[in-house]
PDB file of N, CA and C in Angstrom:
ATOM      1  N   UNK A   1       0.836  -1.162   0.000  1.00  0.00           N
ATOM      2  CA  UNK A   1       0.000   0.000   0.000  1.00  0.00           C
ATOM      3  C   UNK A   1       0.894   1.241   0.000  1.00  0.00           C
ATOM      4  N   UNK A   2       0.310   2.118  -0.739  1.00  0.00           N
ATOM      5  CA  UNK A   2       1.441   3.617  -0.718  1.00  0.00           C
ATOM      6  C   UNK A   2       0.356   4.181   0.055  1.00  0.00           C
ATOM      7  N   UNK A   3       1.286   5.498   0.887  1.00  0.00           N
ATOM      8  CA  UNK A   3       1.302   6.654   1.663  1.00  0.00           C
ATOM      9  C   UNK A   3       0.670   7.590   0.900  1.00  0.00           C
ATOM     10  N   UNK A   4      -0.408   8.319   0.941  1.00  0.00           N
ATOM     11  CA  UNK A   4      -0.898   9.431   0.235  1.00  0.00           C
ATOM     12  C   UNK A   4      -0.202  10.739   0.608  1.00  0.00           C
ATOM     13  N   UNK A   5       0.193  10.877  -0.503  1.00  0.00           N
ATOM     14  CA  UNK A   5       1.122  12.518  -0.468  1.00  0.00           C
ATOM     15  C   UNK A   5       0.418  14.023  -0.478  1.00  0.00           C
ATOM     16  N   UNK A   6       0.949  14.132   0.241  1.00  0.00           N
ATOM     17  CA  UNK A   6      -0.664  16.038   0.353  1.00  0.00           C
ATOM     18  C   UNK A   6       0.503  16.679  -0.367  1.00  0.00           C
ATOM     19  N   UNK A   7       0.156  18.061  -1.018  1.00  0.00           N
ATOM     20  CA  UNK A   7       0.222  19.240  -1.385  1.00  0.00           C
ATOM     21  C   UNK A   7      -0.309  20.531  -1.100  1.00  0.00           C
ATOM     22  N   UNK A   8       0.343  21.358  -0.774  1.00  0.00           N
ATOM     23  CA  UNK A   8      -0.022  22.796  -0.974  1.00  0.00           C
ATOM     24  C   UNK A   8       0.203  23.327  -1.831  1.00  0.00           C
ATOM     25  N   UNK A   9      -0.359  23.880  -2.278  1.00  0.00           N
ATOM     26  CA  UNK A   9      -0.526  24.665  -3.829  1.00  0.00           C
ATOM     27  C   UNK A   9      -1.339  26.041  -3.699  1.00  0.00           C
ATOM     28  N   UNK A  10      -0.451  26.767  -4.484  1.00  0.00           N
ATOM     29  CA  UNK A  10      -0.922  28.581  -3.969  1.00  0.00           C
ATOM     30  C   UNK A  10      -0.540  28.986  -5.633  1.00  0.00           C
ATOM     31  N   UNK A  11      -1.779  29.735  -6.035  1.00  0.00           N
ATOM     32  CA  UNK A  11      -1.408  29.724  -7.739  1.00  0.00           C
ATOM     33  C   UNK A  11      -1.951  31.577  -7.418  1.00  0.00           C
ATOM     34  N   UNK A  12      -1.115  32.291  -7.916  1.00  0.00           N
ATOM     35  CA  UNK A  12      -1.874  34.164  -8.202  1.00  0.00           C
ATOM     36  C   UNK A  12      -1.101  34.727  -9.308  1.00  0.00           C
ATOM     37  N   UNK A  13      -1.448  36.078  -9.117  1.00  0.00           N
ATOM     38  CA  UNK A  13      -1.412  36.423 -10.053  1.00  0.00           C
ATOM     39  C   UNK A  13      -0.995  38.310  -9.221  1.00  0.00           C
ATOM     40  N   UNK A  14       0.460  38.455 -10.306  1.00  0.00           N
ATOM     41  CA  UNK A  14       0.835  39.671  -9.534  1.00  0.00           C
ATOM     42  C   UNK A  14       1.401  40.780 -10.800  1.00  0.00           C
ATOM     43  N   UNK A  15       1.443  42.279 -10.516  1.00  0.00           N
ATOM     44  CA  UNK A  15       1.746  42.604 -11.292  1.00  0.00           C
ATOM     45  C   UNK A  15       3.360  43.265 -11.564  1.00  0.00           C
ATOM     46  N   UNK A  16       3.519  43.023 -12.811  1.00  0.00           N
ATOM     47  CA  UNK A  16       5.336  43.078 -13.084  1.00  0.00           C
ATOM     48  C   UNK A  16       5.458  44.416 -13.988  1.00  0.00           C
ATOM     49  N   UNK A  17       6.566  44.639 -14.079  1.00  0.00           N
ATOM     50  CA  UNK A  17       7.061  46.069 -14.848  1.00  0.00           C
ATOM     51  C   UNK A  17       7.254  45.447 -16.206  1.00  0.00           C
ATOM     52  N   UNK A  18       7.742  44.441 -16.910  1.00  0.00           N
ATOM     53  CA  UNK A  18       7.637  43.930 -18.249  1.00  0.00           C
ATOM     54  C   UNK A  18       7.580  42.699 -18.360  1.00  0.00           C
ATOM     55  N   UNK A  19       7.532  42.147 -19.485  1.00  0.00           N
ATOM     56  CA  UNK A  19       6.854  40.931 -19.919  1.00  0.00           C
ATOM     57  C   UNK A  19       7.933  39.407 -19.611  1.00  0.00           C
ATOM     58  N   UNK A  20       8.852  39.871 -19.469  1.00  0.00           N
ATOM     59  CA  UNK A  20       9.847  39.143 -19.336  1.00  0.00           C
ATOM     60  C   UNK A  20      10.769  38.723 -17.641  1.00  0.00           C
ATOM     61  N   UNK A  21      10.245  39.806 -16.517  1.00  0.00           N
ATOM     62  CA  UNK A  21      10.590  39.678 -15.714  1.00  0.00           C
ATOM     63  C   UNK A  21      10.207  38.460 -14.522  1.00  0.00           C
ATOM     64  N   UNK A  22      11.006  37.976 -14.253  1.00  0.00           N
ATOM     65  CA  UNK A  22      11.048  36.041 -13.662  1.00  0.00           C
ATOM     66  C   UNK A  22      10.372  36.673 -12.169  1.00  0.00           C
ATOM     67  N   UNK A  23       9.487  36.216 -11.998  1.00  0.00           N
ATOM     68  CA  UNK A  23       8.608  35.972 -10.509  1.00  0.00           C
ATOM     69  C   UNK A  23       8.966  34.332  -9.683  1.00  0.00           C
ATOM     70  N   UNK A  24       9.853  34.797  -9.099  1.00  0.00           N
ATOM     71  CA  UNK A  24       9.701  33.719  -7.872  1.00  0.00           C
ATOM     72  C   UNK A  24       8.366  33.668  -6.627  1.00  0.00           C
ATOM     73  N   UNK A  25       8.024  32.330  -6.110  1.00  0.00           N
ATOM     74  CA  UNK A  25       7.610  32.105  -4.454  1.00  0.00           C
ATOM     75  C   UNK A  25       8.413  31.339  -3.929  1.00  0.00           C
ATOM     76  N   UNK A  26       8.228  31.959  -2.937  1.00  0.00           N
ATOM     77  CA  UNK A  26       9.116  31.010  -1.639  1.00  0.00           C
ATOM     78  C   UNK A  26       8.917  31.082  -0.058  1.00  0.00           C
ATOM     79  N   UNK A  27       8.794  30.236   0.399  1.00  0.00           N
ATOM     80  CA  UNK A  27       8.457  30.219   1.653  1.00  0.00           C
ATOM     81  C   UNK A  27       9.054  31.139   2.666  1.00  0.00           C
ATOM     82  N   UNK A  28       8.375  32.211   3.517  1.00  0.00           N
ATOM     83  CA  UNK A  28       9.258  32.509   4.349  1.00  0.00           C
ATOM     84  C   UNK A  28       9.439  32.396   5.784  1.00  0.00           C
ATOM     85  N   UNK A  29      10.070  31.558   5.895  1.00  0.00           N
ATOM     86  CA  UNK A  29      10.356  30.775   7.223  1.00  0.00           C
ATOM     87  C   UNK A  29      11.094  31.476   8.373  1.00  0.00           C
ATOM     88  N   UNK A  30      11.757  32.966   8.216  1.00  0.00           N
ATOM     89  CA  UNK A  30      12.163  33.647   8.978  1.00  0.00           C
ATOM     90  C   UNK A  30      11.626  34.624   9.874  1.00  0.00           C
ATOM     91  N   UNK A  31      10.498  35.054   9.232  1.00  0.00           N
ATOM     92  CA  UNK A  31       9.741  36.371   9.812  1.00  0.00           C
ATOM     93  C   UNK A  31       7.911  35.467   9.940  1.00  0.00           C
ATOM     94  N   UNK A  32       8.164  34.300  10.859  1.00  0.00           N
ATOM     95  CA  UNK A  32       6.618  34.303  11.344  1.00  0.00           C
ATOM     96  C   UNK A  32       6.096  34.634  12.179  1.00  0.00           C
ATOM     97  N   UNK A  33       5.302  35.211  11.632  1.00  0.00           N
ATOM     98  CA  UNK A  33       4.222  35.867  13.003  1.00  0.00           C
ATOM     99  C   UNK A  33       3.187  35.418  13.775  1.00  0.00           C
ATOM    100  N   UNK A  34       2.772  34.279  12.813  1.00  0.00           N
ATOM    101  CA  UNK A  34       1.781  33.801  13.597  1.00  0.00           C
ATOM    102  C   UNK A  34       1.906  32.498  12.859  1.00  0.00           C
ATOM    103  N   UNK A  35       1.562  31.464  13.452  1.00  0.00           N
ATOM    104  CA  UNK A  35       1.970  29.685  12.965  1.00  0.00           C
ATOM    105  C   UNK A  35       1.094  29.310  12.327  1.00  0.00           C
ATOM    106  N   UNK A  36      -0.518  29.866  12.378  1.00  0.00           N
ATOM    107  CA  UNK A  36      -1.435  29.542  11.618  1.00  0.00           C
ATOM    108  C   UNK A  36      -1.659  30.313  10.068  1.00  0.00           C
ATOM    109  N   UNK A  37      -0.362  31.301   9.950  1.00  0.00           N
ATOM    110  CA  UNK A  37      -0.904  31.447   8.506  1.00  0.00           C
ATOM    111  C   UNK A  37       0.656  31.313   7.866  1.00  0.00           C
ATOM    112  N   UNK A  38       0.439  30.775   6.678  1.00  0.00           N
ATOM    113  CA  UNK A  38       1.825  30.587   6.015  1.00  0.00           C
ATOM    114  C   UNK A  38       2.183  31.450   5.238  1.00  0.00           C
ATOM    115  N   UNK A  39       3.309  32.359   4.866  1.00  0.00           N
ATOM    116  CA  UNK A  39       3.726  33.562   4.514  1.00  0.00           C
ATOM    117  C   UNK A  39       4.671  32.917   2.961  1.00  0.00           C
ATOM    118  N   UNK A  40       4.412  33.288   2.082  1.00  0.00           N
ATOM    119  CA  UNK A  40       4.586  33.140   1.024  1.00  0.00           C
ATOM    120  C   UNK A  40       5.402  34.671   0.409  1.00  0.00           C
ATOM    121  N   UNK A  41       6.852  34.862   0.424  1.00  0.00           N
ATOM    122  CA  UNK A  41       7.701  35.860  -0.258  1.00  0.00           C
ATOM    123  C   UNK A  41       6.994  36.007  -1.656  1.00  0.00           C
ATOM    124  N   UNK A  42       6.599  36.811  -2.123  1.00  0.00           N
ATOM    125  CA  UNK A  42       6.846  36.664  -3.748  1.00  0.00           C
ATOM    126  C   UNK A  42       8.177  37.749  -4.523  1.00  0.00           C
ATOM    127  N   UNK A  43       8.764  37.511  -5.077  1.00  0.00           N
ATOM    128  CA  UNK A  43       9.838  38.124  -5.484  1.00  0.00           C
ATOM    129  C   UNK A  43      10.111  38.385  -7.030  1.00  0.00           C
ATOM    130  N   UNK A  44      10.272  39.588  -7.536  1.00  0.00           N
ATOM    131  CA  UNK A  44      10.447  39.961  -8.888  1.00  0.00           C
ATOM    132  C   UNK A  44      11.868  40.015  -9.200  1.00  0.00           C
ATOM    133  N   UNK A  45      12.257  39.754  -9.887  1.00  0.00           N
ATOM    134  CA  UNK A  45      13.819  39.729 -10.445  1.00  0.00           C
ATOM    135  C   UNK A  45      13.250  40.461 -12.001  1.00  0.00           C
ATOM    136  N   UNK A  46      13.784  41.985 -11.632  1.00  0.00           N
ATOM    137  CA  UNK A  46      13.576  42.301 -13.502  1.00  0.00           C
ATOM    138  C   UNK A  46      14.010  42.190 -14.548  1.00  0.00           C
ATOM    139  N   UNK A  47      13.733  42.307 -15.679  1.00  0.00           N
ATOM    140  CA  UNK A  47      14.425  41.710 -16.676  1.00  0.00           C
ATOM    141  C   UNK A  47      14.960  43.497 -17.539  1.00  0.00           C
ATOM    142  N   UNK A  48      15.930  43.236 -18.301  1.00  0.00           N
ATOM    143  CA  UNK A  48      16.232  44.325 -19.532  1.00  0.00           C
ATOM    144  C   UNK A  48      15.321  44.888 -20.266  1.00  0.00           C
ATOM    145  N   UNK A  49      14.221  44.334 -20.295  1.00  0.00           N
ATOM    146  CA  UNK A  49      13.610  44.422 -22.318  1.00  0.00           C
ATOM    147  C   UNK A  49      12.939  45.681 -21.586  1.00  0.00           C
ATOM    148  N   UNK A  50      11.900  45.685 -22.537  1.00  0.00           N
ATOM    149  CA  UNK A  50      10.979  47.292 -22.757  1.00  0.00           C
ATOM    150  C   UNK A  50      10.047  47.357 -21.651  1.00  0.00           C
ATOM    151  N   UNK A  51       9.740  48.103 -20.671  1.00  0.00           N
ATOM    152  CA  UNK A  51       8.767  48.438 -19.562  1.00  0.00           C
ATOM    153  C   UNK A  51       7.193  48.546 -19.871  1.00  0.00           C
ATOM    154  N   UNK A  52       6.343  47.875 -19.274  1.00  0.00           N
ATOM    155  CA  UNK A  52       5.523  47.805 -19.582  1.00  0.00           C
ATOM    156  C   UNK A  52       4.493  47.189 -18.635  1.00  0.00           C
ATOM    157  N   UNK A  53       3.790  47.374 -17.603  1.00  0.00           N
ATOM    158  CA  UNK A  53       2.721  46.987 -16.618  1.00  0.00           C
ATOM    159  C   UNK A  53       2.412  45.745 -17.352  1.00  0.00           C
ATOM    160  N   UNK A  54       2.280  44.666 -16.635  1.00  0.00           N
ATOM    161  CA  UNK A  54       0.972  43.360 -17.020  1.00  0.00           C
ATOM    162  C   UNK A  54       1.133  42.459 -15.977  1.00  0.00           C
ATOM    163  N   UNK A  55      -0.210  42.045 -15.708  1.00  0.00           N
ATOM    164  CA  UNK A  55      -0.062  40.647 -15.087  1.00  0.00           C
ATOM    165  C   UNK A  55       0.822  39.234 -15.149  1.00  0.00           C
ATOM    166  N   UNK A  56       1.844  38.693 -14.182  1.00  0.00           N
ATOM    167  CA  UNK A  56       2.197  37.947 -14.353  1.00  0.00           C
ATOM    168  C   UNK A  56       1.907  36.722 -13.139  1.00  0.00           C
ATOM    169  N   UNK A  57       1.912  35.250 -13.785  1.00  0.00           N
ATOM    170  CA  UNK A  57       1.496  34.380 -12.364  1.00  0.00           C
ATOM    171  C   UNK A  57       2.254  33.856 -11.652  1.00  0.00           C
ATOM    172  N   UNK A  58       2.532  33.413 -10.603  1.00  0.00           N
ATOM    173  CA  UNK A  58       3.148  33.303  -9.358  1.00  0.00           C
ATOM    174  C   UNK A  58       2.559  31.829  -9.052  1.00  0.00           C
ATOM    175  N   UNK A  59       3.556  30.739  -8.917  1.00  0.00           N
ATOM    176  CA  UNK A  59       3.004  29.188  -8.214  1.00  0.00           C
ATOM    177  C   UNK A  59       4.172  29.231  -7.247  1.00  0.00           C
ATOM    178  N   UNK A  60       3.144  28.448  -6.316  1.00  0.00           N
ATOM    179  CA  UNK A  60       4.248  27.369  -4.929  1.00  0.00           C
ATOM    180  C   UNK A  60       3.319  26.391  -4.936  1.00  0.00           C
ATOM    181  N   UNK A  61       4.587  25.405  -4.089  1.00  0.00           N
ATOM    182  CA  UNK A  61       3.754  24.040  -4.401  1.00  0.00           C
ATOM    183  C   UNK A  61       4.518  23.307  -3.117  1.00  0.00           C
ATOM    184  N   UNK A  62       4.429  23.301  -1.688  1.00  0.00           N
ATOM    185  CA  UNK A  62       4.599  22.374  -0.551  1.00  0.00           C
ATOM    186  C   UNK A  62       4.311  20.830  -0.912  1.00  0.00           C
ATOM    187  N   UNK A  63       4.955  19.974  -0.216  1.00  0.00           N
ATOM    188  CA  UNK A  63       4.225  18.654  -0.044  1.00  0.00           C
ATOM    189  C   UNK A  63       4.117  19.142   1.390  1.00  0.00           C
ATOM    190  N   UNK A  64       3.001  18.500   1.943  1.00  0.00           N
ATOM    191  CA  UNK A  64       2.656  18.508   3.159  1.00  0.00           C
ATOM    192  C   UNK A  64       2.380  16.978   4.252  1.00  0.00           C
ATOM    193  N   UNK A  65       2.288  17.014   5.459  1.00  0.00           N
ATOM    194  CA  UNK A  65       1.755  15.732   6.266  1.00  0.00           C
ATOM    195  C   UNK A  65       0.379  15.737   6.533  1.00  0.00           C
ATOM    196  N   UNK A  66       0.267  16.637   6.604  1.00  0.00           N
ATOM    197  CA  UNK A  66      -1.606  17.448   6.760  1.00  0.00           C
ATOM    198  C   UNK A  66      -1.399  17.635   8.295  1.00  0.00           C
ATOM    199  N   UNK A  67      -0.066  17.677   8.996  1.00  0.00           N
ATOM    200  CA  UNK A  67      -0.542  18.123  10.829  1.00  0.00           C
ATOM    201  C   UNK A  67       0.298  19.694  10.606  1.00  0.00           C
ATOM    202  N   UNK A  68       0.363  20.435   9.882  1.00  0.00           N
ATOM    203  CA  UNK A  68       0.892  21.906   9.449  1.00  0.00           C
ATOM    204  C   UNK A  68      -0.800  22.375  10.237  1.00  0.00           C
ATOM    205  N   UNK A  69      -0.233  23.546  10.840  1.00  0.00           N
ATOM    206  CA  UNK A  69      -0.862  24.214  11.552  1.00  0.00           C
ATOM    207  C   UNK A  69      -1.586  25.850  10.606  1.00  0.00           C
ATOM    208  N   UNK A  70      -1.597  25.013   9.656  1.00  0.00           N
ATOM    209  CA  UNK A  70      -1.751  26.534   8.756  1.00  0.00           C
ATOM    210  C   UNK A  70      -3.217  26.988   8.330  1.00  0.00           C
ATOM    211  N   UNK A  71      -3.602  27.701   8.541  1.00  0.00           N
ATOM    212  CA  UNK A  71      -5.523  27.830   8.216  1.00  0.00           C
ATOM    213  C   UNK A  71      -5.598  29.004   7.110  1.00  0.00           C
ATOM    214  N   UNK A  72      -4.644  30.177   6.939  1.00  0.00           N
ATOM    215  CA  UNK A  72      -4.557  31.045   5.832  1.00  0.00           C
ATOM    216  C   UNK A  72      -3.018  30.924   5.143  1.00  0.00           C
ATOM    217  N   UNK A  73      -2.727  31.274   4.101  1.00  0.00           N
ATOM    218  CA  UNK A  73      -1.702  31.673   3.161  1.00  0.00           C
ATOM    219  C   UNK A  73      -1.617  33.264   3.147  1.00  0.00           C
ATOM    220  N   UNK A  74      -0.585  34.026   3.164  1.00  0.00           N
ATOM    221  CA  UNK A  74      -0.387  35.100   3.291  1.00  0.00           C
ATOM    222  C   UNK A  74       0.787  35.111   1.907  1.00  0.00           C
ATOM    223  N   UNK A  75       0.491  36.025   0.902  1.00  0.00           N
ATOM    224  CA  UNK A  75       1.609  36.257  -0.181  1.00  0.00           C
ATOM    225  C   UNK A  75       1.778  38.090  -0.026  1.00  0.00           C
ATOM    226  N   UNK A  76       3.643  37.970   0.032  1.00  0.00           N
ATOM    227  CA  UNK A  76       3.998  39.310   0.256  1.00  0.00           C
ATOM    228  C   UNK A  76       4.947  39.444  -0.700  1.00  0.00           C
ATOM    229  N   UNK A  77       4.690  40.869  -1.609  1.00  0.00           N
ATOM    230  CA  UNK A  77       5.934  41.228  -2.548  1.00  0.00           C
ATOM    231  C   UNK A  77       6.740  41.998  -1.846  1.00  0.00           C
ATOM    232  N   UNK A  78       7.914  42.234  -2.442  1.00  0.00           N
ATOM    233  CA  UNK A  78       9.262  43.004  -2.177  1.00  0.00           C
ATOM    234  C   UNK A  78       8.860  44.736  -1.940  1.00  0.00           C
ATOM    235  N   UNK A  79       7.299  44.913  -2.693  1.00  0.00           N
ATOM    236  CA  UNK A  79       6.557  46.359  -2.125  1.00  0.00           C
ATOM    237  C   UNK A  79       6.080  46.253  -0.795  1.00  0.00           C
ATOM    238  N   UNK A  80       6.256  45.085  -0.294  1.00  0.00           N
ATOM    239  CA  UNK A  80       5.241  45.197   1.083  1.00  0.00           C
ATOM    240  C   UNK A  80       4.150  45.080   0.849  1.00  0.00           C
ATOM    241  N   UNK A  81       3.090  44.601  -0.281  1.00  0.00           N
ATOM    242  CA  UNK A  81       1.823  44.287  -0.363  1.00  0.00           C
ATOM    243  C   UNK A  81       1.611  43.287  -0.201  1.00  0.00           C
ATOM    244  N   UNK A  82       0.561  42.752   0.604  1.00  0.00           N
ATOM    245  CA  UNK A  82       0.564  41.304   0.823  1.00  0.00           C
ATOM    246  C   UNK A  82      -1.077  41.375   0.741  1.00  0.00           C
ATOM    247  N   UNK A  83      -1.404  39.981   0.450  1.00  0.00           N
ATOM    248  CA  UNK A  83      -3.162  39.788   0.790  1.00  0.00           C
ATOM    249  C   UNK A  83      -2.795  38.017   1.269  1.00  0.00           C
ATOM    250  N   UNK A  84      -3.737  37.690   2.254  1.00  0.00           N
ATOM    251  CA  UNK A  84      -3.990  36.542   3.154  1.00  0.00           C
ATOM    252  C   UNK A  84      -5.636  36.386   2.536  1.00  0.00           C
ATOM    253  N   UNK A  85      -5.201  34.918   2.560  1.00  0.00           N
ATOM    254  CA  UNK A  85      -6.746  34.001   2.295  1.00  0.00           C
ATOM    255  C   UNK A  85      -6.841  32.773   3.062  1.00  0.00           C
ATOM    256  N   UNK A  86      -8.015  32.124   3.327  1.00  0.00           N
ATOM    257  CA  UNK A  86      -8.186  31.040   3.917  1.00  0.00           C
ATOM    258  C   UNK A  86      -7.667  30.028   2.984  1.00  0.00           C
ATOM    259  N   UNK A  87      -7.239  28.610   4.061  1.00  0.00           N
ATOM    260  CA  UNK A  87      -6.875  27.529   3.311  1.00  0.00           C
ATOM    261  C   UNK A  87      -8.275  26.874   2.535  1.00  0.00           C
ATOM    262  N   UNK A  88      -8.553  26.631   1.399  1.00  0.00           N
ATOM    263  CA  UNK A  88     -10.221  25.535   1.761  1.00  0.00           C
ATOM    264  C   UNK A  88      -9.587  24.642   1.081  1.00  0.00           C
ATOM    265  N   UNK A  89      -8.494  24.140   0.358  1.00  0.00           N
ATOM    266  CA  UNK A  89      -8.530  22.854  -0.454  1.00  0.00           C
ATOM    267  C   UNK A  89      -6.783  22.377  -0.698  1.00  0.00           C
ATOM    268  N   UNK A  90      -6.827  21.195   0.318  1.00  0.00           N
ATOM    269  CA  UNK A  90      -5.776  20.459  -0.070  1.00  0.00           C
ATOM    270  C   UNK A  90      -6.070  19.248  -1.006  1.00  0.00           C
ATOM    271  N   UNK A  91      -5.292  18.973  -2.010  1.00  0.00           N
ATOM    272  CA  UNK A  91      -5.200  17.974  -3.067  1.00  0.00           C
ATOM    273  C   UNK A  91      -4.324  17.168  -2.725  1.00  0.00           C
ATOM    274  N   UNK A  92      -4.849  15.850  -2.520  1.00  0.00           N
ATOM    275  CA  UNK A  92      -4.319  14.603  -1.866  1.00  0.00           C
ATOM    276  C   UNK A  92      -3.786  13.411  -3.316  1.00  0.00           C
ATOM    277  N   UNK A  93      -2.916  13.452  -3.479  1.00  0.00           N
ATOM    278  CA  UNK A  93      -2.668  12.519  -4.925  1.00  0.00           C
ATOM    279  C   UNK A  93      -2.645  11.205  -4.238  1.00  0.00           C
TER     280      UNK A  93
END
């Protein structure tokens, strides 16, 4: 019998200065404030080409045990904007 593997998965959508600039997530495990919500860095690395506002998307992807104490996701850019949402759906493969 196999072990069922959980995931966290956090998919958005943020906005970048041009079309080409690489969006990282990453966990940030240094600055928690509170244990029940998980803080998600998002980070822009810009690119050269031509400037230009647009939406770009942003994934993380945890495996989890399911005993994580986490009930919201919190995603923060390098502006200091952040928005927090409730957890509602882990995907169990």
């Amino acid at each position: 019998m196999r072990a069922k593997t959980k995931f966290l998965k956090v998919e958005g959508i943020i906005m970048v200065d041009a079309f080409d600039d690489e969006v990282i997530a990453e966990q940030d495990e240094k600055h928690v404030t509170n244990e029940n919500i998980l803080t998600i860095n998002i980070i822009i690395n810009p690119a050269s080409g031509p400037k230009q506002m647009q939406p770009s998307p942003f994934h993380f992807v945890r495996m989890a045990d399911g005993n994580e104490p986490w009930t919201h996701v919190q995603a923060k850019d390098n502006r200091e904007a952040s928005v927090t949402y409730p957890i509602t759906k882990i995907s169990i493969a």
